[in-house]
PDB file of N, CA and C in Angstrom:
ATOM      1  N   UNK A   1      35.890 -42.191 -47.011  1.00  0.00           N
ATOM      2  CA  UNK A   1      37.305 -42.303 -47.197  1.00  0.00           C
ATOM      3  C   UNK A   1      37.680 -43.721 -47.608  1.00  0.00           C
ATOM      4  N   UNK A   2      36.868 -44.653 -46.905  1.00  0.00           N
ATOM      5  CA  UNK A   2      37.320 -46.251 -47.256  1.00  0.00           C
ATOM      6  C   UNK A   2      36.921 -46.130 -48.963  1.00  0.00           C
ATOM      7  N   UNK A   3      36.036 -45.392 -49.527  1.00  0.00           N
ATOM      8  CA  UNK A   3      35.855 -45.768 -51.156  1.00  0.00           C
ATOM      9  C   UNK A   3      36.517 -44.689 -52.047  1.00  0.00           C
ATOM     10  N   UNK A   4      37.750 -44.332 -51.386  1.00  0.00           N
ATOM     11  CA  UNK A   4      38.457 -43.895 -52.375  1.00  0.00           C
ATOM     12  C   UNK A   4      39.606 -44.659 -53.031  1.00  0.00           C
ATOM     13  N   UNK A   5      40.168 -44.751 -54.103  1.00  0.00           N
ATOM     14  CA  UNK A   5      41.207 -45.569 -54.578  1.00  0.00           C
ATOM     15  C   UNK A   5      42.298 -45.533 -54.197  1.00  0.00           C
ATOM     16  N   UNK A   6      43.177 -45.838 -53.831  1.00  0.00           N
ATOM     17  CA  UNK A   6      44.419 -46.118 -53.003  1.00  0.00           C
ATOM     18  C   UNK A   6      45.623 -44.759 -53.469  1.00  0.00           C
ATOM     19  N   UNK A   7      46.237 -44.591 -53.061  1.00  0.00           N
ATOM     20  CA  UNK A   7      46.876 -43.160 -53.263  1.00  0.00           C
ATOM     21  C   UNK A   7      46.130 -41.634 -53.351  1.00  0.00           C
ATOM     22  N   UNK A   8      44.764 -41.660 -53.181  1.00  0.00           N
ATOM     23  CA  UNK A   8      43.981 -40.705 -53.455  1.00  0.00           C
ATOM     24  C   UNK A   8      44.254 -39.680 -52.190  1.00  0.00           C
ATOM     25  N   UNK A   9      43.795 -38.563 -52.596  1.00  0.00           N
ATOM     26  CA  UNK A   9      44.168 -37.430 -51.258  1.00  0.00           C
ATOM     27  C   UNK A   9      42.985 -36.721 -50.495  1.00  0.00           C
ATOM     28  N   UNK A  10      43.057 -36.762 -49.223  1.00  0.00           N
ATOM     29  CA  UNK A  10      41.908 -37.499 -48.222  1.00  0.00           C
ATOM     30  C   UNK A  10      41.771 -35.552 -47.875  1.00  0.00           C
ATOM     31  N   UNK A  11      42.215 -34.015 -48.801  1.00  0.00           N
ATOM     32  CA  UNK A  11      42.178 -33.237 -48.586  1.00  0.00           C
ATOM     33  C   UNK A  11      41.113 -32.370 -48.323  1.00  0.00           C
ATOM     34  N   UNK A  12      40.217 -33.365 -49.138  1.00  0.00           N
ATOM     35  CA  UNK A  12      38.607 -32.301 -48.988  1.00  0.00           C
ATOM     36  C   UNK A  12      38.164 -32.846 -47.767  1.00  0.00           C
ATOM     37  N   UNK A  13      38.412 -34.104 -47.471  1.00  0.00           N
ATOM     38  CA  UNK A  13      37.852 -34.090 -45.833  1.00  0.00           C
ATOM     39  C   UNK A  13      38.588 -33.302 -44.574  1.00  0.00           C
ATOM     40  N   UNK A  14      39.744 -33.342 -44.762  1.00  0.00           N
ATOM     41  CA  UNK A  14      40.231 -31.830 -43.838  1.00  0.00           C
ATOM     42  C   UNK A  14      39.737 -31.252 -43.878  1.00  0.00           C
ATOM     43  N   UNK A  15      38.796 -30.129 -44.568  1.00  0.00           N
ATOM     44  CA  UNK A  15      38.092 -29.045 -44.860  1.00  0.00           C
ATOM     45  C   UNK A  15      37.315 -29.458 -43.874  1.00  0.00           C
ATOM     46  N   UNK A  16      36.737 -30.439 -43.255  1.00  0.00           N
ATOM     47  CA  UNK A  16      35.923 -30.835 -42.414  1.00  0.00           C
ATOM     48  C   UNK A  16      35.958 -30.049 -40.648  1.00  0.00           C
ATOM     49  N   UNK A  17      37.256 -30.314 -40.679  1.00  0.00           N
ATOM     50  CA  UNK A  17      38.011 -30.089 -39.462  1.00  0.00           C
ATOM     51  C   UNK A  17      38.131 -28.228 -39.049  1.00  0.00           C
ATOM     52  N   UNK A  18      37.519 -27.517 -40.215  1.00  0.00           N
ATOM     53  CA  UNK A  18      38.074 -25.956 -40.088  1.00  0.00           C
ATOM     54  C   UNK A  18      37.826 -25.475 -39.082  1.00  0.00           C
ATOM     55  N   UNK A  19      36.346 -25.401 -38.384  1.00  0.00           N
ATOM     56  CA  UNK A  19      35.632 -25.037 -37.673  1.00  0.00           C
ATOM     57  C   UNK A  19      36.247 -25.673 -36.298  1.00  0.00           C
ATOM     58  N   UNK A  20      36.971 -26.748 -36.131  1.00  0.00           N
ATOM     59  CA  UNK A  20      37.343 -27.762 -35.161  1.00  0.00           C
ATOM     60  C   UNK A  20      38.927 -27.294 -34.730  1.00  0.00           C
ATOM     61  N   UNK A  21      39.287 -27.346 -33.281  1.00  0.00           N
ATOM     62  CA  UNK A  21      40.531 -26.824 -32.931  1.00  0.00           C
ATOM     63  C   UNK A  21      41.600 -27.867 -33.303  1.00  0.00           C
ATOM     64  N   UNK A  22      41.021 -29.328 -33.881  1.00  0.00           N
ATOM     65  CA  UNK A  22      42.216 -29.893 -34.669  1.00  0.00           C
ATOM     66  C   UNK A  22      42.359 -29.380 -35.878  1.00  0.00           C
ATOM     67  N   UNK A  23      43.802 -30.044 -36.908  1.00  0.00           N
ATOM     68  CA  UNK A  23      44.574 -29.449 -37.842  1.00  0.00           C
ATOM     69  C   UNK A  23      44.050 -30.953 -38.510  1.00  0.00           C
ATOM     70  N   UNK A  24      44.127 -31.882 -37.917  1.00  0.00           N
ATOM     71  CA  UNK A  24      44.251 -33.285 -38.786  1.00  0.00           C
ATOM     72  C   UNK A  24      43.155 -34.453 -37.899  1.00  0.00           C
ATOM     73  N   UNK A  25      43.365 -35.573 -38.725  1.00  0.00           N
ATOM     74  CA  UNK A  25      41.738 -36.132 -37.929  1.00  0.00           C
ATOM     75  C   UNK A  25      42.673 -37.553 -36.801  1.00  0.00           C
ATOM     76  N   UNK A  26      44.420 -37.190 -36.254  1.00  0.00           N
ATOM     77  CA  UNK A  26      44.541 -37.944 -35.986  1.00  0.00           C
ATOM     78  C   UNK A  26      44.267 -38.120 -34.247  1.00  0.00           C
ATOM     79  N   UNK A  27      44.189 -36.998 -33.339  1.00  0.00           N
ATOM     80  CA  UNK A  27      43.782 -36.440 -31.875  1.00  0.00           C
ATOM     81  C   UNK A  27      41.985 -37.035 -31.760  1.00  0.00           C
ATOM     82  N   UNK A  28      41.483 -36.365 -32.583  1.00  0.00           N
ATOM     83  CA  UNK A  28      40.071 -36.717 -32.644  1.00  0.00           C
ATOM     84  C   UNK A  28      40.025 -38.463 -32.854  1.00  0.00           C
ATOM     85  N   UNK A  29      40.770 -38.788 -33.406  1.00  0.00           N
ATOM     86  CA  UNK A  29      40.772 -40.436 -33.714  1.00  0.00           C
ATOM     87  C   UNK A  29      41.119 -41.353 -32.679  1.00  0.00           C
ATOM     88  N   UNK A  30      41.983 -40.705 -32.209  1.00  0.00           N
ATOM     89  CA  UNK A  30      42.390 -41.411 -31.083  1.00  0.00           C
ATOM     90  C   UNK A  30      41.325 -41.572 -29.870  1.00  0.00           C
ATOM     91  N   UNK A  31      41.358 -40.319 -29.422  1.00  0.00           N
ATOM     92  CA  UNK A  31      39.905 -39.927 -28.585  1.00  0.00           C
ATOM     93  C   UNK A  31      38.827 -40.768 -28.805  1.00  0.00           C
ATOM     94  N   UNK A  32      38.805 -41.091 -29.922  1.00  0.00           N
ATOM     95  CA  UNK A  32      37.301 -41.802 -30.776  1.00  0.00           C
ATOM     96  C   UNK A  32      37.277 -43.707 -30.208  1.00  0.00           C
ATOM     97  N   UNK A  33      38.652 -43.669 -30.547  1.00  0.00           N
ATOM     98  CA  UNK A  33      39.095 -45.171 -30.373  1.00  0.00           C
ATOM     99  C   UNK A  33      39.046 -45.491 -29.130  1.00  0.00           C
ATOM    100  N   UNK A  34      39.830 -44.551 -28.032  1.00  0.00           N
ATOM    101  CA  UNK A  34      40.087 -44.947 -26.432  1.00  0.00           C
ATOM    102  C   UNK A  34      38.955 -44.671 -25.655  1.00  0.00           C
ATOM    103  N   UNK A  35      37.965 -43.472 -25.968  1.00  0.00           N
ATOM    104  CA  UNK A  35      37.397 -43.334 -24.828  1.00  0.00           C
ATOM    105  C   UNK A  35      36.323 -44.039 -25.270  1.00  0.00           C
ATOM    106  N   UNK A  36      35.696 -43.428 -26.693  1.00  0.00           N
ATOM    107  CA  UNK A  36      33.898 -44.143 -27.247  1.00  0.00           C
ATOM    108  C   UNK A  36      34.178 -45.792 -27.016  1.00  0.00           C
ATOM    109  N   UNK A  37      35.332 -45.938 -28.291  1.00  0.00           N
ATOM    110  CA  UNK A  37      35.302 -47.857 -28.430  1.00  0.00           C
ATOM    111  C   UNK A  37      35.707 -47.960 -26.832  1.00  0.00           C
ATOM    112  N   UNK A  38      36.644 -47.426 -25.928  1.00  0.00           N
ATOM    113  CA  UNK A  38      37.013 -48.456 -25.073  1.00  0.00           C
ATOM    114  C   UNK A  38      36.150 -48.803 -23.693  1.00  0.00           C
ATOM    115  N   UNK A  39      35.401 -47.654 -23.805  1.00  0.00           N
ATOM    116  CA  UNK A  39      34.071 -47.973 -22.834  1.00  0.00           C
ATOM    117  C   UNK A  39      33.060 -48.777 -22.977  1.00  0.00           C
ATOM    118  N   UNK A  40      32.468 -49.063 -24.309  1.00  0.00           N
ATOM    119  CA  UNK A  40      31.882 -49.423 -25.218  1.00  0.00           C
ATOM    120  C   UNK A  40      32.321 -51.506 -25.092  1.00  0.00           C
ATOM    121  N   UNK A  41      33.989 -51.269 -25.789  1.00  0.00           N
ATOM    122  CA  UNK A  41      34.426 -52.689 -25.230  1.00  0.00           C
ATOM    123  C   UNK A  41      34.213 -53.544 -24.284  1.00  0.00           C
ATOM    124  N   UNK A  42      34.713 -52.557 -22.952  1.00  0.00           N
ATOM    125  CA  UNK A  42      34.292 -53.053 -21.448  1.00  0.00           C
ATOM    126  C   UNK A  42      32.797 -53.007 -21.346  1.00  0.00           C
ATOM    127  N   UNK A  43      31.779 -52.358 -21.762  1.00  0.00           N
ATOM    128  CA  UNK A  43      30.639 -52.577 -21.642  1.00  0.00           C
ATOM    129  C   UNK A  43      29.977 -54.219 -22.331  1.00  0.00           C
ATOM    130  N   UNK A  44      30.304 -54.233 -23.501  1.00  0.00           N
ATOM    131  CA  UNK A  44      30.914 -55.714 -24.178  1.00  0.00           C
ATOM    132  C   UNK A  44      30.933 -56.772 -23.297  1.00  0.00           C
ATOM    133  N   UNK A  45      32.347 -56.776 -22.555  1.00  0.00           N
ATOM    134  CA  UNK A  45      32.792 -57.476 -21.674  1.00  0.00           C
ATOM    135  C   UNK A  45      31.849 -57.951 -20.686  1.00  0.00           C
ATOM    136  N   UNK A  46      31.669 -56.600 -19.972  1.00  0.00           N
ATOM    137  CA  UNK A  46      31.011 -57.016 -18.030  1.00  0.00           C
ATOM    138  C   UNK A  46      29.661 -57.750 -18.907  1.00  0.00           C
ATOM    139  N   UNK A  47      28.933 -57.143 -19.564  1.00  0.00           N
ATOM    140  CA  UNK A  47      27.684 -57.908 -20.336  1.00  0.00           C
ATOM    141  C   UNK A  47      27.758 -59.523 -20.429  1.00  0.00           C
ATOM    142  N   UNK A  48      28.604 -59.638 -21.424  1.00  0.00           N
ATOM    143  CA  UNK A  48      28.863 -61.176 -21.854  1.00  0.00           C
ATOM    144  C   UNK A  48      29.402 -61.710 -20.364  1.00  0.00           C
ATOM    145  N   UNK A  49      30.111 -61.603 -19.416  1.00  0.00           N
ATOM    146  CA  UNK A  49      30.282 -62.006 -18.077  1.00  0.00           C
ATOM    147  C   UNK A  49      29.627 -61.998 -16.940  1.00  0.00           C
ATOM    148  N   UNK A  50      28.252 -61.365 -17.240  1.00  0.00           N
ATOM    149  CA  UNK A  50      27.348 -60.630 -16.308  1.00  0.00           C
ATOM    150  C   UNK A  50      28.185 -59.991 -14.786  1.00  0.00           C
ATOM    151  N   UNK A  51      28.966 -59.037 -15.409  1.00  0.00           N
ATOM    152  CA  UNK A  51      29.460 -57.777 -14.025  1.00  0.00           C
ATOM    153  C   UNK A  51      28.410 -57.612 -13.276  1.00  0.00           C
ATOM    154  N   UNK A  52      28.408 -57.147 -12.126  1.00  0.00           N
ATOM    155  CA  UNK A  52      27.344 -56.643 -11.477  1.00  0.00           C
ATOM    156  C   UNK A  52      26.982 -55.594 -11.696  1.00  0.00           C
ATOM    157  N   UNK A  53      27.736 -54.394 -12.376  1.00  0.00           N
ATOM    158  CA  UNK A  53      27.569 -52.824 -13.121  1.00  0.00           C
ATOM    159  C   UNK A  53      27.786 -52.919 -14.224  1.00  0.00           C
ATOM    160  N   UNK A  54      27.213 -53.831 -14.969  1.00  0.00           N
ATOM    161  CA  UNK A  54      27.471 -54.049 -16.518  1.00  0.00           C
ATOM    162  C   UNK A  54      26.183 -53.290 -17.350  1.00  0.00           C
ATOM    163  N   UNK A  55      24.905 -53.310 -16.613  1.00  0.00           N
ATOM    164  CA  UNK A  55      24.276 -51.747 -16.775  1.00  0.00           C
ATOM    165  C   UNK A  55      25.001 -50.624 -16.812  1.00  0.00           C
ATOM    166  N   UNK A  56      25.358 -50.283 -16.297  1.00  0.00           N
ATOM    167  CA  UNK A  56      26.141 -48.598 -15.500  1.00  0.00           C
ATOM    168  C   UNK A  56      26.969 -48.758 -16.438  1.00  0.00           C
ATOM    169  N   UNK A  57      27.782 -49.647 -16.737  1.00  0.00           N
ATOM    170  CA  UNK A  57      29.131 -49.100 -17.888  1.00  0.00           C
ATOM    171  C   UNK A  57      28.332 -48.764 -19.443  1.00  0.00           C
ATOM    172  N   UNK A  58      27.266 -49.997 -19.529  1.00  0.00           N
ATOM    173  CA  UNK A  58      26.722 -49.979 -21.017  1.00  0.00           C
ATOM    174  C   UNK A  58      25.863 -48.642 -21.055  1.00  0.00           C
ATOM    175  N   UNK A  59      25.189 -48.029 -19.957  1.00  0.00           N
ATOM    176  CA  UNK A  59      24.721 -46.753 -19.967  1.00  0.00           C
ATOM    177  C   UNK A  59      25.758 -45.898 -20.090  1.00  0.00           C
ATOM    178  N   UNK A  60      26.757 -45.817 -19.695  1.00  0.00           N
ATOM    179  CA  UNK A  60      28.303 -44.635 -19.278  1.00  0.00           C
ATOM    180  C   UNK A  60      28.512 -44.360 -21.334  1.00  0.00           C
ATOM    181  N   UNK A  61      28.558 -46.106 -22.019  1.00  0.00           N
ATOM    182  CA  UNK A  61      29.110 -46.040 -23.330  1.00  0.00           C
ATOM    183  C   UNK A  61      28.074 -45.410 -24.294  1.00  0.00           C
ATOM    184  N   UNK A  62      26.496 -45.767 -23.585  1.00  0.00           N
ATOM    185  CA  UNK A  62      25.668 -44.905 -24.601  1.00  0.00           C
ATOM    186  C   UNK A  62      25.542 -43.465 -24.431  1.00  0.00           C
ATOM    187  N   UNK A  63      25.964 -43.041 -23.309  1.00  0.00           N
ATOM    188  CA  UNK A  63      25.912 -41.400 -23.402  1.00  0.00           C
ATOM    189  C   UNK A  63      27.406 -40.632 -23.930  1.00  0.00           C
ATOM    190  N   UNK A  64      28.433 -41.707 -24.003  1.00  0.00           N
ATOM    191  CA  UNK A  64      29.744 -41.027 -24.025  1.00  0.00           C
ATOM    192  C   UNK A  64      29.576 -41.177 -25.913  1.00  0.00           C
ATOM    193  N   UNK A  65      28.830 -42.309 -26.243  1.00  0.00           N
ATOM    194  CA  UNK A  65      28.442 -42.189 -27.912  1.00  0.00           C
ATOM    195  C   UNK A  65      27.939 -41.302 -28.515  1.00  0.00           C
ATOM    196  N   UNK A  66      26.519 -41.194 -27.386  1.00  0.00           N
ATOM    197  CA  UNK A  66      25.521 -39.703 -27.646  1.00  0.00           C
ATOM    198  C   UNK A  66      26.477 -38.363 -27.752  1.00  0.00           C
ATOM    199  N   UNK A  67      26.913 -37.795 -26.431  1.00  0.00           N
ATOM    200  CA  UNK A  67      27.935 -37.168 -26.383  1.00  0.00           C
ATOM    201  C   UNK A  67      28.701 -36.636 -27.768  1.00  0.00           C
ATOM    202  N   UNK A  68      29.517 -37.821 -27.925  1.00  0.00           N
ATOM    203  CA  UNK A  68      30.563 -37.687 -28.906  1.00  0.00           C
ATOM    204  C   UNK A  68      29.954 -37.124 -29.912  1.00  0.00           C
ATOM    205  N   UNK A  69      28.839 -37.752 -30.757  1.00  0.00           N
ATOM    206  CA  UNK A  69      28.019 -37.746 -32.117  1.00  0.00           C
ATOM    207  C   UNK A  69      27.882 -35.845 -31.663  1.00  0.00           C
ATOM    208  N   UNK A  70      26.816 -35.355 -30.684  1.00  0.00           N
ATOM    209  CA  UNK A  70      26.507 -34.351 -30.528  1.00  0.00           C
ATOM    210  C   UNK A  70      27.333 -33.025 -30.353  1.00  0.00           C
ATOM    211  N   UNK A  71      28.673 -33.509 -29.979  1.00  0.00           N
ATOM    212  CA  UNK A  71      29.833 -32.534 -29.857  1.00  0.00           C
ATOM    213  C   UNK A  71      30.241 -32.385 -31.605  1.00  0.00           C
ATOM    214  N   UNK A  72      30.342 -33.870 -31.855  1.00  0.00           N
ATOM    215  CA  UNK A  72      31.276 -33.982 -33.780  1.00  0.00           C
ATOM    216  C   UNK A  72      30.330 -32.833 -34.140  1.00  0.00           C
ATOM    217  N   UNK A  73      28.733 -33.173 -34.166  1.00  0.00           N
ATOM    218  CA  UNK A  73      27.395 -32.377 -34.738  1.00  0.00           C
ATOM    219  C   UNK A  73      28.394 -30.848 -34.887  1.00  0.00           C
ATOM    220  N   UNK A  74      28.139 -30.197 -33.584  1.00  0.00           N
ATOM    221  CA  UNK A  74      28.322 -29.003 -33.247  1.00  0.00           C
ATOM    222  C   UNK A  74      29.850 -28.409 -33.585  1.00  0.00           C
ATOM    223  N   UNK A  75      30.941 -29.537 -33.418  1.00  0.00           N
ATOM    224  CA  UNK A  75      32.066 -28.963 -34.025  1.00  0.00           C
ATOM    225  C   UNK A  75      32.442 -28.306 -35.697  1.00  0.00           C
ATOM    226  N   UNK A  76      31.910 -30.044 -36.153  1.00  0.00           N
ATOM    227  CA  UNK A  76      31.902 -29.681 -37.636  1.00  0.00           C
ATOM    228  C   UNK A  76      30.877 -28.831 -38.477  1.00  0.00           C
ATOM    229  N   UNK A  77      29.851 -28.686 -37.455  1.00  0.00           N
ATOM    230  CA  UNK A  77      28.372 -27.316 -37.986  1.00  0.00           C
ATOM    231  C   UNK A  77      28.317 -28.554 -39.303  1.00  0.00           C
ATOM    232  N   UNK A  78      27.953 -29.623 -39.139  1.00  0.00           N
ATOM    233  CA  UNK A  78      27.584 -30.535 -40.326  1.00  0.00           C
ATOM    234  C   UNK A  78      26.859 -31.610 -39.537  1.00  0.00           C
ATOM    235  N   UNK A  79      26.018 -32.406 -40.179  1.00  0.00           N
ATOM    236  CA  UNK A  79      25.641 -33.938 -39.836  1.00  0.00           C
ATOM    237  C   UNK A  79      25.128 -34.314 -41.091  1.00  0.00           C
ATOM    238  N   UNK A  80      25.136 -36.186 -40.977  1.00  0.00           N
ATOM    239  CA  UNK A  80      24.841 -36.460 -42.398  1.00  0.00           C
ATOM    240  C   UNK A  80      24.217 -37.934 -41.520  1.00  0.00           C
ATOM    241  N   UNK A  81      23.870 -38.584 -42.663  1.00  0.00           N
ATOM    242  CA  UNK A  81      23.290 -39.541 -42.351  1.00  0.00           C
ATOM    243  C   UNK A  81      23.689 -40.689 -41.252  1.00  0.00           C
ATOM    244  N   UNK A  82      24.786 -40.742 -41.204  1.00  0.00           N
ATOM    245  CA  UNK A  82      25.926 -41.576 -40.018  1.00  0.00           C
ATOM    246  C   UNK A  82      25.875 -40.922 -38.910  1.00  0.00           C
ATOM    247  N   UNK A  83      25.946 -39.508 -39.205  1.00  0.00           N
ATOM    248  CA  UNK A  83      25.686 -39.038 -37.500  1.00  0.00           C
ATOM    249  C   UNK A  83      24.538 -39.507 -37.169  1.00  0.00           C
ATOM    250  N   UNK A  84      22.468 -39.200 -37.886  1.00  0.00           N
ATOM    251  CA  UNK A  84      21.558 -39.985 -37.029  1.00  0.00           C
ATOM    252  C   UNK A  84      21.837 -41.012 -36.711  1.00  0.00           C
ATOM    253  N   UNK A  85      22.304 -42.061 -37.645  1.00  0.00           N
ATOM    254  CA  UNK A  85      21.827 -43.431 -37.216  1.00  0.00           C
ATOM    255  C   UNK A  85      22.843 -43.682 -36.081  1.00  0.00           C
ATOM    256  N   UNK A  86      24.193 -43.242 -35.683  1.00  0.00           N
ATOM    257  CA  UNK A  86      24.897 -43.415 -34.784  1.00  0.00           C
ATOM    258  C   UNK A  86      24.437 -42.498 -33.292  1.00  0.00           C
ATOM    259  N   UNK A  87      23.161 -41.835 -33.548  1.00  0.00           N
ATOM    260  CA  UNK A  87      22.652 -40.844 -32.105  1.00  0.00           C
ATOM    261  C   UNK A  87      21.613 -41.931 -32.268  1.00  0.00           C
ATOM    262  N   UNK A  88      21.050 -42.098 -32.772  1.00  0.00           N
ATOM    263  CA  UNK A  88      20.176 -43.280 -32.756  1.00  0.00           C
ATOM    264  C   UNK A  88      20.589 -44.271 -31.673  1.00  0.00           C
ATOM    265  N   UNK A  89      21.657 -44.979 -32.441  1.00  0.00           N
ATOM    266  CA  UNK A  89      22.127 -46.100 -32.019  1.00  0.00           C
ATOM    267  C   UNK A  89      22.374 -45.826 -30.120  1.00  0.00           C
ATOM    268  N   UNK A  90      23.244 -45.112 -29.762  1.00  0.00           N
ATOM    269  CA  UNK A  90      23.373 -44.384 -28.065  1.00  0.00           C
ATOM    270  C   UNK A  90      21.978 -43.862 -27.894  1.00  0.00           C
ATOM    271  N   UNK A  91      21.371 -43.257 -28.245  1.00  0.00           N
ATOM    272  CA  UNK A  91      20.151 -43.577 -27.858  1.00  0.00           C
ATOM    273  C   UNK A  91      19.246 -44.788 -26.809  1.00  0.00           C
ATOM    274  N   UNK A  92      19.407 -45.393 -28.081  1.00  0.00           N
ATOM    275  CA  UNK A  92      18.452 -47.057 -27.691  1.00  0.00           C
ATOM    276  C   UNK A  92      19.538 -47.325 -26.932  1.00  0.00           C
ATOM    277  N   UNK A  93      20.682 -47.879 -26.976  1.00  0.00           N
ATOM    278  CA  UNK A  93      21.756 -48.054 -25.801  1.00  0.00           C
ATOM    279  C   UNK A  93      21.323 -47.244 -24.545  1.00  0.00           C
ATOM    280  N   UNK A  94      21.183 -46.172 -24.695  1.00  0.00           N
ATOM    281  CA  UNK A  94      20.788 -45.630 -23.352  1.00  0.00           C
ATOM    282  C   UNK A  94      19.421 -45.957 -22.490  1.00  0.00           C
ATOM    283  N   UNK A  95      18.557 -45.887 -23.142  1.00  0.00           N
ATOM    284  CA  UNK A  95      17.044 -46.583 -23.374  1.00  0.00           C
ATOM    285  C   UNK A  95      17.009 -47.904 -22.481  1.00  0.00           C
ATOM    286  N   UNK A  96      17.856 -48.609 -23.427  1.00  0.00           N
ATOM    287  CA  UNK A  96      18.091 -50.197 -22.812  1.00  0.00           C
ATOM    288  C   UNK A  96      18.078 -50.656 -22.041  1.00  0.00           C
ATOM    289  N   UNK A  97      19.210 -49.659 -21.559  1.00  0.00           N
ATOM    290  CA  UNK A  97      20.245 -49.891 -20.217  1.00  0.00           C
ATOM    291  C   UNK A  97      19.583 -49.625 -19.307  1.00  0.00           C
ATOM    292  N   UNK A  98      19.125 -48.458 -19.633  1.00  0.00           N
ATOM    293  CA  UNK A  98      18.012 -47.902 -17.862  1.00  0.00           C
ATOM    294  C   UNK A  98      17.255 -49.067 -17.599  1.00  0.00           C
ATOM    295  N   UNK A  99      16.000 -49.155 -18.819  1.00  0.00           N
ATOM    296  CA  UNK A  99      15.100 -50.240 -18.492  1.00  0.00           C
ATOM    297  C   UNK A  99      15.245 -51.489 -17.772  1.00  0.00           C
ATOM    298  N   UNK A 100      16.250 -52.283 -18.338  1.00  0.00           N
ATOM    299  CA  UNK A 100      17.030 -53.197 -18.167  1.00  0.00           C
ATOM    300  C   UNK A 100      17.204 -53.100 -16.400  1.00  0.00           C
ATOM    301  N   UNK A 101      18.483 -52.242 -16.356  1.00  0.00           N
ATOM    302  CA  UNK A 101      18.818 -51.620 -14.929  1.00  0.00           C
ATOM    303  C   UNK A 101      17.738 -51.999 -13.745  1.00  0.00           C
ATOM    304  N   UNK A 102      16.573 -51.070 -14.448  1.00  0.00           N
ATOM    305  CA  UNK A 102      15.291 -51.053 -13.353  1.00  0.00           C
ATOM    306  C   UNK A 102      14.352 -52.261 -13.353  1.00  0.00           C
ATOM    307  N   UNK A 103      14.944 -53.371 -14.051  1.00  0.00           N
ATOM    308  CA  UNK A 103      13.635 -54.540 -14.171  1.00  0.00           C
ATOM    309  C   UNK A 103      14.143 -55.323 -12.972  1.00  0.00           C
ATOM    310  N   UNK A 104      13.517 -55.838 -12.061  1.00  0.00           N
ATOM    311  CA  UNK A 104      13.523 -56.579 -11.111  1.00  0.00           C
ATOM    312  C   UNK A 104      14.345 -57.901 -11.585  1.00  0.00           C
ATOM    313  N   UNK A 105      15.158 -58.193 -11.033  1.00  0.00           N
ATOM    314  CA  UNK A 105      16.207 -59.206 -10.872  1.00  0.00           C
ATOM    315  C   UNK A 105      15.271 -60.579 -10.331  1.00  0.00           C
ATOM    316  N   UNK A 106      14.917 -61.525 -11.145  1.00  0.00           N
ATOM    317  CA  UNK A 106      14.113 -62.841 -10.405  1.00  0.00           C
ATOM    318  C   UNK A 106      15.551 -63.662 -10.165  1.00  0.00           C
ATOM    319  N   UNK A 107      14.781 -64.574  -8.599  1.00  0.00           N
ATOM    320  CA  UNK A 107      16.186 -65.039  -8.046  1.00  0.00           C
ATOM    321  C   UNK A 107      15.631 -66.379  -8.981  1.00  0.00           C
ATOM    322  N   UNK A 108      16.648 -67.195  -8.948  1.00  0.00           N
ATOM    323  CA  UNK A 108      16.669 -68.456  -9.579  1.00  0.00           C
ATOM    324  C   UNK A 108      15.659 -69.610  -8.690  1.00  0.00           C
ATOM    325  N   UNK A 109      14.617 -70.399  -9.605  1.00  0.00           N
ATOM    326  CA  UNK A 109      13.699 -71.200  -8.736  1.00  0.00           C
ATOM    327  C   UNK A 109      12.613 -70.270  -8.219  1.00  0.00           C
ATOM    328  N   UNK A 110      12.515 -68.975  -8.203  1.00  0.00           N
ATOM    329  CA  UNK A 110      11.400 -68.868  -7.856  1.00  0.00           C
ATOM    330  C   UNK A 110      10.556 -68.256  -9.039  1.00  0.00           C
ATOM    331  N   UNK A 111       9.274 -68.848  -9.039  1.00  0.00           N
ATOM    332  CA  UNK A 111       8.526 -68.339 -10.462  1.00  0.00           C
ATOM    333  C   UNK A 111       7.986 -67.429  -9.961  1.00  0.00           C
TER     334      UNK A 111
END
């Protein structure tokens, strides 16, 4: 949609949506923005601040990514190249996080 020319009509991607109980891509967008990005954000956050559950949120954002990608999959009965690399991506996020999670915490000063 970003490489279409300005006034152009965004109608054949509705066609997208048939199979999907939305009419338009603006419910799904929203959803997309608040729950994926805003978990995702705060995962961001507690990280760069070191939270003490800054695992647990960055795991919460890679499955709510996984999730999402795998529901879009199944709604739209389509995937294309953006859906792998974005199940990909929650994937290794998920991956990460566990590992991460489970590696022993060294206290400071002791080798």
């Amino acid at each position: 949609m970003a490489t279409l020319p300005p006034g152009h009509s965004i109608n054949p991607f509705i066609s997208l949506l048939g199979p999907t109980p939305f009419k338009n891509f603006l419910l799904p967008g929203i959803i997309l923005v608040v729950v994926v990005g805003g978990i995702n954000l705060v995962a961001v956050i507690s990280n760069i601040r070191h939270r003490d559950k800054h695992y647990t949120i960055t795991l919460a954002g890679g499955l709510i990514l996984t999730g999402w990608i795998v529901a879009q999959i199944m709604l739209i009965q389509a995937a294309n190249w953006i859906h792998y690399m974005l199940l990909v991506c929650g994937l290794i996020i998920i991956i990460l996080s566990v590992r991460l999670k489970e590696k022993p915490k060294s206290k400071p000063g002791v080798m």
